[in-house]
Protein backbone atom coordinates (compact mmCIF):
# COMPACT_ATOMS: atom_id res chain seq x y z
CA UNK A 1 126.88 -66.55 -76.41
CA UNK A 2 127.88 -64.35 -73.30
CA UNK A 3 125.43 -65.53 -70.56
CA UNK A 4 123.94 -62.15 -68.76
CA UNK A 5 125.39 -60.27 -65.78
CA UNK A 6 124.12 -61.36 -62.63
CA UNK A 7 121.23 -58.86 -61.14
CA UNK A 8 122.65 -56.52 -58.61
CA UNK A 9 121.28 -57.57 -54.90
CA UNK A 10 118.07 -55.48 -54.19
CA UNK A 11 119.23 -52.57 -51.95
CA UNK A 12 118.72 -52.88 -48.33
CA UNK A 13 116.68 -49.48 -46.80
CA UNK A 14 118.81 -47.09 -44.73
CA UNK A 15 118.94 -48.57 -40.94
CA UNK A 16 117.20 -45.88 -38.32
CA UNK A 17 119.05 -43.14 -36.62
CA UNK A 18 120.46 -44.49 -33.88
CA UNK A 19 119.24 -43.49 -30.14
CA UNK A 20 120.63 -40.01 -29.74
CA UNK A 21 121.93 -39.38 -32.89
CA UNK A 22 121.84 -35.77 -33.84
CA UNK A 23 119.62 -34.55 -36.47
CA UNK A 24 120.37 -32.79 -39.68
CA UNK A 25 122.15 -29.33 -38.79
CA UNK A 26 118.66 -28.10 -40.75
CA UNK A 27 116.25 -29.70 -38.50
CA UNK A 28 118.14 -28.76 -35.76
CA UNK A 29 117.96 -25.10 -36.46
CA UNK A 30 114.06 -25.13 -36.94
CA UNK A 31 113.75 -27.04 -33.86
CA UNK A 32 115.83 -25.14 -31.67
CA UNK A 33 114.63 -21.70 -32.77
CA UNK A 34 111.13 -22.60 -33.60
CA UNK A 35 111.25 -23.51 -29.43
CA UNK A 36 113.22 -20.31 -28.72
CA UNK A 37 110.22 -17.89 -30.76
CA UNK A 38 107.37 -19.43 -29.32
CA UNK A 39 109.12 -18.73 -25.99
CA UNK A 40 109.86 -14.92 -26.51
CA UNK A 41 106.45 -15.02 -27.99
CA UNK A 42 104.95 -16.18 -25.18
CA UNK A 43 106.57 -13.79 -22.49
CA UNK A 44 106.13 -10.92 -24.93
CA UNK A 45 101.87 -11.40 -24.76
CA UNK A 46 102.34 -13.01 -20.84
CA UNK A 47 104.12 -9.29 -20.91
CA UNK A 48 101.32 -7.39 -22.75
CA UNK A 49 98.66 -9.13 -20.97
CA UNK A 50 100.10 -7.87 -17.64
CA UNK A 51 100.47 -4.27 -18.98
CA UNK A 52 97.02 -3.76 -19.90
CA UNK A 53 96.02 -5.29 -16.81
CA UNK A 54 97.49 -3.23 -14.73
CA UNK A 55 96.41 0.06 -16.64
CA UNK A 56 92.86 -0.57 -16.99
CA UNK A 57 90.44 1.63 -14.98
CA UNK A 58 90.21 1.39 -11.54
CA UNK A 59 85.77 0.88 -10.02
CA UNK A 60 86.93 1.62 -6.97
CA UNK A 61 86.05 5.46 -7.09
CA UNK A 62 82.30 4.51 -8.63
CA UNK A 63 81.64 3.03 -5.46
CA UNK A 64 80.65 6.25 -3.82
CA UNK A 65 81.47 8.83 -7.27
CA UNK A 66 78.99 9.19 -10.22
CA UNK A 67 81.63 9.61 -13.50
CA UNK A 68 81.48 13.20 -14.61
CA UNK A 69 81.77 11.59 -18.02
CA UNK A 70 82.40 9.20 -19.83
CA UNK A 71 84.35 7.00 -23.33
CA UNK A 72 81.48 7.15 -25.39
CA UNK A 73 80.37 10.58 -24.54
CA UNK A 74 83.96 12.24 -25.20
CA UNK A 75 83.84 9.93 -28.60
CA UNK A 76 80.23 11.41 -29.60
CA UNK A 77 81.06 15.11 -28.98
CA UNK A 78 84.60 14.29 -30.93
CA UNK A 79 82.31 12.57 -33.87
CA UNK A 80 80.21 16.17 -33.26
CA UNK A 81 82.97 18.11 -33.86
CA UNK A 82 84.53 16.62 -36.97
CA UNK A 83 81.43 16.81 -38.10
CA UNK A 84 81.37 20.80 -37.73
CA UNK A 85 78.56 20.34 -35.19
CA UNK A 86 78.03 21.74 -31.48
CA UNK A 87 78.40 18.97 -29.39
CA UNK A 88 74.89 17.81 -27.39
CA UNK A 89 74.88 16.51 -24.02
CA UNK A 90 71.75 16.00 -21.80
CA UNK A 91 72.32 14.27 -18.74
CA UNK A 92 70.28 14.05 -15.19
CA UNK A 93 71.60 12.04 -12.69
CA UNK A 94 68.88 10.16 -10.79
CA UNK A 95 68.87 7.33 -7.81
CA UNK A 96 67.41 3.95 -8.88
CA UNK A 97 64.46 4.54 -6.77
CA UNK A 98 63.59 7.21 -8.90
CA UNK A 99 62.66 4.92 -12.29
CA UNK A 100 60.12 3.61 -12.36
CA UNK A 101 59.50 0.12 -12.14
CA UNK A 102 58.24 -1.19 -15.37
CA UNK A 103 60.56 0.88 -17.01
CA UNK A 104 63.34 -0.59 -14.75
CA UNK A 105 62.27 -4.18 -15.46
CA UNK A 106 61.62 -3.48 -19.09
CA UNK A 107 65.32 -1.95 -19.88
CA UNK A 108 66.98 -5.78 -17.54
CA UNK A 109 64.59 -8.23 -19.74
CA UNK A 110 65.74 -6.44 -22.99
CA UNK A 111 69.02 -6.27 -22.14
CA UNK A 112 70.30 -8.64 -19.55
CA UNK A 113 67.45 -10.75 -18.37
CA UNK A 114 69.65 -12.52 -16.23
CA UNK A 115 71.41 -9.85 -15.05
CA UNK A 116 71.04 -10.46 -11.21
CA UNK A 117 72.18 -13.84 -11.33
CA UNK A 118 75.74 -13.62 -13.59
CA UNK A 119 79.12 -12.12 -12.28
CA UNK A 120 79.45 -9.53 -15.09
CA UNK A 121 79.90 -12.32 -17.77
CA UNK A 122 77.34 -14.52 -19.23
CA UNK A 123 79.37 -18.15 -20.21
CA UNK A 124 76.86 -19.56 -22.67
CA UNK A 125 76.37 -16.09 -24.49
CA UNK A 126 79.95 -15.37 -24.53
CA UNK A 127 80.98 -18.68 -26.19
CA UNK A 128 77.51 -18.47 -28.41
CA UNK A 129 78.85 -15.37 -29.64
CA UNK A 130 82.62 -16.43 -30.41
CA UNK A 131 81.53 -19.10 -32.09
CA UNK A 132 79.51 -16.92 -34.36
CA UNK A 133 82.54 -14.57 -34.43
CA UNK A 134 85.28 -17.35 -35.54
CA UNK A 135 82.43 -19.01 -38.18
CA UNK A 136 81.93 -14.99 -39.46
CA UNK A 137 85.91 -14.09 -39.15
CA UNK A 138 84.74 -10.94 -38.00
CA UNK A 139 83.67 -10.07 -33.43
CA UNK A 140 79.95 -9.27 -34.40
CA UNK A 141 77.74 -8.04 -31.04
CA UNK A 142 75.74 -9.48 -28.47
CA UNK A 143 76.30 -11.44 -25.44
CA UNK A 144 76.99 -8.54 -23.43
CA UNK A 145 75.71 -8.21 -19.77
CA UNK A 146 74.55 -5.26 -18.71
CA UNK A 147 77.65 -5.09 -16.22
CA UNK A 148 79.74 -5.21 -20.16
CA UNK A 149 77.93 -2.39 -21.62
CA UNK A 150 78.41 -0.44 -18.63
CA UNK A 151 82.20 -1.03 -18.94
CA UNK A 152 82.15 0.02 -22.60
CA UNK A 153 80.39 3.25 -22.33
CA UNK A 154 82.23 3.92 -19.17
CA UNK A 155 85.89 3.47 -20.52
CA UNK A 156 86.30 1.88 -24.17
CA UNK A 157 86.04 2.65 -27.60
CA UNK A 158 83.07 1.39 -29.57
CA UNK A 159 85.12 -0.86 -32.06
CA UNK A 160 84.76 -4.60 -32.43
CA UNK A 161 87.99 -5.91 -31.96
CA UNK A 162 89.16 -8.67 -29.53
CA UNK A 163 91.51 -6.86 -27.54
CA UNK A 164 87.96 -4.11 -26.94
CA UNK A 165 86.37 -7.05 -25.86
CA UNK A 166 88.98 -8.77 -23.67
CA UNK A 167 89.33 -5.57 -21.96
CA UNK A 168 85.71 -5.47 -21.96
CA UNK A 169 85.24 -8.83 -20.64
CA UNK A 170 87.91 -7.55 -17.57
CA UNK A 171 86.70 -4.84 -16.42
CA UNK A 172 83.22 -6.23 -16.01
CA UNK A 173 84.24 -8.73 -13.33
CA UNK A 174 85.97 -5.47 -11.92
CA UNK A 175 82.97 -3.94 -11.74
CA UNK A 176 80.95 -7.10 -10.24
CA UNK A 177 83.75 -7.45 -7.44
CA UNK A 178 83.83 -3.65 -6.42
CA UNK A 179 79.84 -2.81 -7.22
CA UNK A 180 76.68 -3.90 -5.70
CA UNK A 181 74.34 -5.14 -8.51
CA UNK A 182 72.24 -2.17 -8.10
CA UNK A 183 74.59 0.37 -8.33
CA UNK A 184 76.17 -0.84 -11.24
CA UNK A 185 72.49 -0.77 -12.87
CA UNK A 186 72.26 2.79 -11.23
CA UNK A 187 75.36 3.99 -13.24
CA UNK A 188 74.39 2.58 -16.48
CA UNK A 189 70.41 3.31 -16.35
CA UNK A 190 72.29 7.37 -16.01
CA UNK A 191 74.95 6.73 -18.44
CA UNK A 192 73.49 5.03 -21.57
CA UNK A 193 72.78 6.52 -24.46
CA UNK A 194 69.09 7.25 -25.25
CA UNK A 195 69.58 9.34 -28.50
CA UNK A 196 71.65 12.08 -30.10
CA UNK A 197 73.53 13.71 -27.13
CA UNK A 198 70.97 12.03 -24.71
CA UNK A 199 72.53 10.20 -21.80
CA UNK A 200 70.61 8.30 -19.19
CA UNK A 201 67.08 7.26 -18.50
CA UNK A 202 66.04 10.76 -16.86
CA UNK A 203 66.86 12.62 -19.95
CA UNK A 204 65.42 10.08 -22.35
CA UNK A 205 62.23 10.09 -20.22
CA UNK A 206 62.03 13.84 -20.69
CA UNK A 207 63.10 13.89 -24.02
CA UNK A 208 61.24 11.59 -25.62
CA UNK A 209 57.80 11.58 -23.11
CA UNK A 210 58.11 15.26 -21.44
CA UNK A 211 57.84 13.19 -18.13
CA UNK A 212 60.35 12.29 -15.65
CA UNK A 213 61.49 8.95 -15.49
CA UNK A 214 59.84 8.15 -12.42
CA UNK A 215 56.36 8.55 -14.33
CA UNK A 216 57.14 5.73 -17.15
CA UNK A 217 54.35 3.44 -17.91
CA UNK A 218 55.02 0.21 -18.70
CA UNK A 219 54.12 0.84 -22.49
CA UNK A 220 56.99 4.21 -22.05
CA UNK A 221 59.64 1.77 -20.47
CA UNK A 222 59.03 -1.13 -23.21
CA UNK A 223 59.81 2.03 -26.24
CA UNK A 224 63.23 3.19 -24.10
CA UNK A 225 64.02 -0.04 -24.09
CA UNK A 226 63.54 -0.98 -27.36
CA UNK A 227 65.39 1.91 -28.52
CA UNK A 228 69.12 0.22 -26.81
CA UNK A 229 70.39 -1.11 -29.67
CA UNK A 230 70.31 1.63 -31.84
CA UNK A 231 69.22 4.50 -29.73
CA UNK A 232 70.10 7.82 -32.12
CA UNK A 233 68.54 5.96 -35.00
CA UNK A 234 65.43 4.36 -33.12
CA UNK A 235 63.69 7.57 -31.90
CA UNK A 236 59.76 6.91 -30.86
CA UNK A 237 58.89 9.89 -33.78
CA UNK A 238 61.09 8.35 -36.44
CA UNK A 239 58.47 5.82 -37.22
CA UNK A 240 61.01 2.98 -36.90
CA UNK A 241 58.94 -0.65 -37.65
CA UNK A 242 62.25 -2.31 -36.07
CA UNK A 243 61.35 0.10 -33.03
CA UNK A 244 57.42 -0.87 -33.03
CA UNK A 245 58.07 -4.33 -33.11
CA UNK A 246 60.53 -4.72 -30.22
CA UNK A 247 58.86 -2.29 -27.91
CA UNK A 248 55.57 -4.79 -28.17
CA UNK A 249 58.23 -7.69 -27.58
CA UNK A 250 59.44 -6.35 -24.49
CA UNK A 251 55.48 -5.89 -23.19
CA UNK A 252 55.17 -9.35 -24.19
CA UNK A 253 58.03 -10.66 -22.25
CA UNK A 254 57.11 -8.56 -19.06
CA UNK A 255 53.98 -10.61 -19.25
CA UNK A 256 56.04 -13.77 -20.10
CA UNK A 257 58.05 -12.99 -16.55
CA UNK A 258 54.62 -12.13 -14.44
CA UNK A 259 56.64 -8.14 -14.04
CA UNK A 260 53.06 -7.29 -15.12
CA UNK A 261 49.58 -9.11 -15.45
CA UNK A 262 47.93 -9.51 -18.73
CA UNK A 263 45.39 -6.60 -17.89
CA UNK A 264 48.43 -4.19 -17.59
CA UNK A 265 50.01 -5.92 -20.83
CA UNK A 266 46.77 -5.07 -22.66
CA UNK A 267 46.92 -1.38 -21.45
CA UNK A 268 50.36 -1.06 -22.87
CA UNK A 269 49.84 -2.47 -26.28
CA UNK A 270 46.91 -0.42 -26.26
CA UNK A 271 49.02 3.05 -25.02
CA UNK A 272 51.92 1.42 -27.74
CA UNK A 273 49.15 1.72 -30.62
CA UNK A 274 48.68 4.95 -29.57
CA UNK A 275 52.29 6.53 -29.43
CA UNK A 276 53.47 4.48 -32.80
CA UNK A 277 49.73 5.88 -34.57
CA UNK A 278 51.25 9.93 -35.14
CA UNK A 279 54.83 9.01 -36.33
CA UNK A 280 55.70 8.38 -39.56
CA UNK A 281 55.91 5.47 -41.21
CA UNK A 282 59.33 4.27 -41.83
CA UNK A 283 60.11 2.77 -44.92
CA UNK A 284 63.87 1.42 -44.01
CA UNK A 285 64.55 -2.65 -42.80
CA UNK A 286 66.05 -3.81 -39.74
CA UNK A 287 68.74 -1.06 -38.56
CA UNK A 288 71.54 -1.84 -36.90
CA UNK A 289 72.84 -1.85 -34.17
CA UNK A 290 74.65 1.11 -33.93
CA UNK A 291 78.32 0.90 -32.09
């Protein structure tokens, strides 16, 4: 009987490249070219970066010039006129000495309660809000300064993409380096928008209250500012609840803050019973924010 072939030696493993060898033509093509499009890609947005740079706005004239308009106004009378509507636009242009106080103080701790002590950007807000953004896969709003919403309504569109908000995010520390703090709350207490076609705190004050704004009560002040983030939607006669409850927030964190004493707090939830008690009652939820 035929004894059995002898088993074949076990194969040995390939030996390693050895030091320098070129890789596969293959992975040399990836390599080299993957290197060479993160390059051009990487000029091309160094490239873009520097363009829009350059060609944003320049504060400088805002130093001494009040805008004769502005982004979001030419975007609402545009909106007006698709719409088949006559555009609205009241606007009165008033120093900062002429607001009053409470109203002053009420608009900064609803808005930016820090505002005197950022440069135009608030860090923990900002990376708060991207955060939420990346976890949402969609720029949702908040953390803007004051200084950031002026910038908006001043020069940008009213979308929620990055690039809005990078530009956004720019041309706020323009605005810190080139503005005092309070002219830059002069401009937007006279630009923002206070309802339909209503610009500024003078017109809202005489539009909503029949007063100017240098009369505002503290109870007054608390309902304009309440009104910010949705301003056309959250007029004091539309009997907003969303409205109601913020305006009797922003009393109660005037009191938080000592900007008034608990006697005055008192006297404006009292006058804020009073202005809610004729308007009529709103069944909607939360609105929001408007853009």
């Amino acid at each position: 009987m035929d004894s059995p072939p002898p088993a074949s030696p076990p194969l040995s493993p390939a030996p390693p490249a050895a030091a320098g060898q070129r890789p596969s033509g293959r992975t040399s093509w990836v390599r080299r070219y993957g290197r060479k499009g993160a390059a051009v890609g990487g000029a091309l947005f160094l490239a873009f970066a520097t363009f829009e740079y350059l060609t944003l706005p320049d504060a400088g004239p805002l130093v001494e010039q009040n805008p004769k308009t502005t982004a979001l106004m030419e975007q609402r009378a545009a909106e007006a006129r698709e719409a088949g509507r006559t555009p609205r636009q009241r606007q009165h242009w008033v120093a900062l000495s002429s607001v009053s106080k409470p109203a002053i103080d009420a608009v900064l701790l609803s808005e930016d309660a820090g505002f005197y002590a950022h440069e135009g950007v608030d860090p923990v807000e900002l990376k708060r809000a991207l955060a939420e953004a990346w976890k949402e896969g969609e720029l949702g709003r908040g953390a803007s300064t004051l200084t950031q919403q002026l910038a908006k309504n001043l020069w940008l569109s009213t979308d929620r993409s990055l690039l809005r908000k990078l530009k956004e995010l720019v041309l706020a520390r323009r605005l810190e380096k080139t503005l005092s703090k309070n002219r830059i709350l002069a401009l937007y207490l006279n630009v923002v928008e206070w309802g339909n076609g209503v610009y500024g705190i003078e017109a809202g004050a005489r539009e909503h209250f029949g007063i100017s704004a240098s009369r505002l009560s503290v109870a007054q002040g608390a309902v304009l500012a309440a009104m910010l983030p949705s301003p056309r939607k959250r007029a004091p006669s539309s009997g907003s609840k969303a409205l109601r409850r913020r305006a009797f927030w922003v009393v109660e964190q005037m009191e938080t803050f000592k900007r008034i004493s608990a006697a005055q707090a008192q006297a404006a939830r009292e006058e804020l019973n009073r202005l809610f008690e004729g308007a009529p009652k709103s069944g909607g939820s939360e609105e929001e924010a408007e853009p």
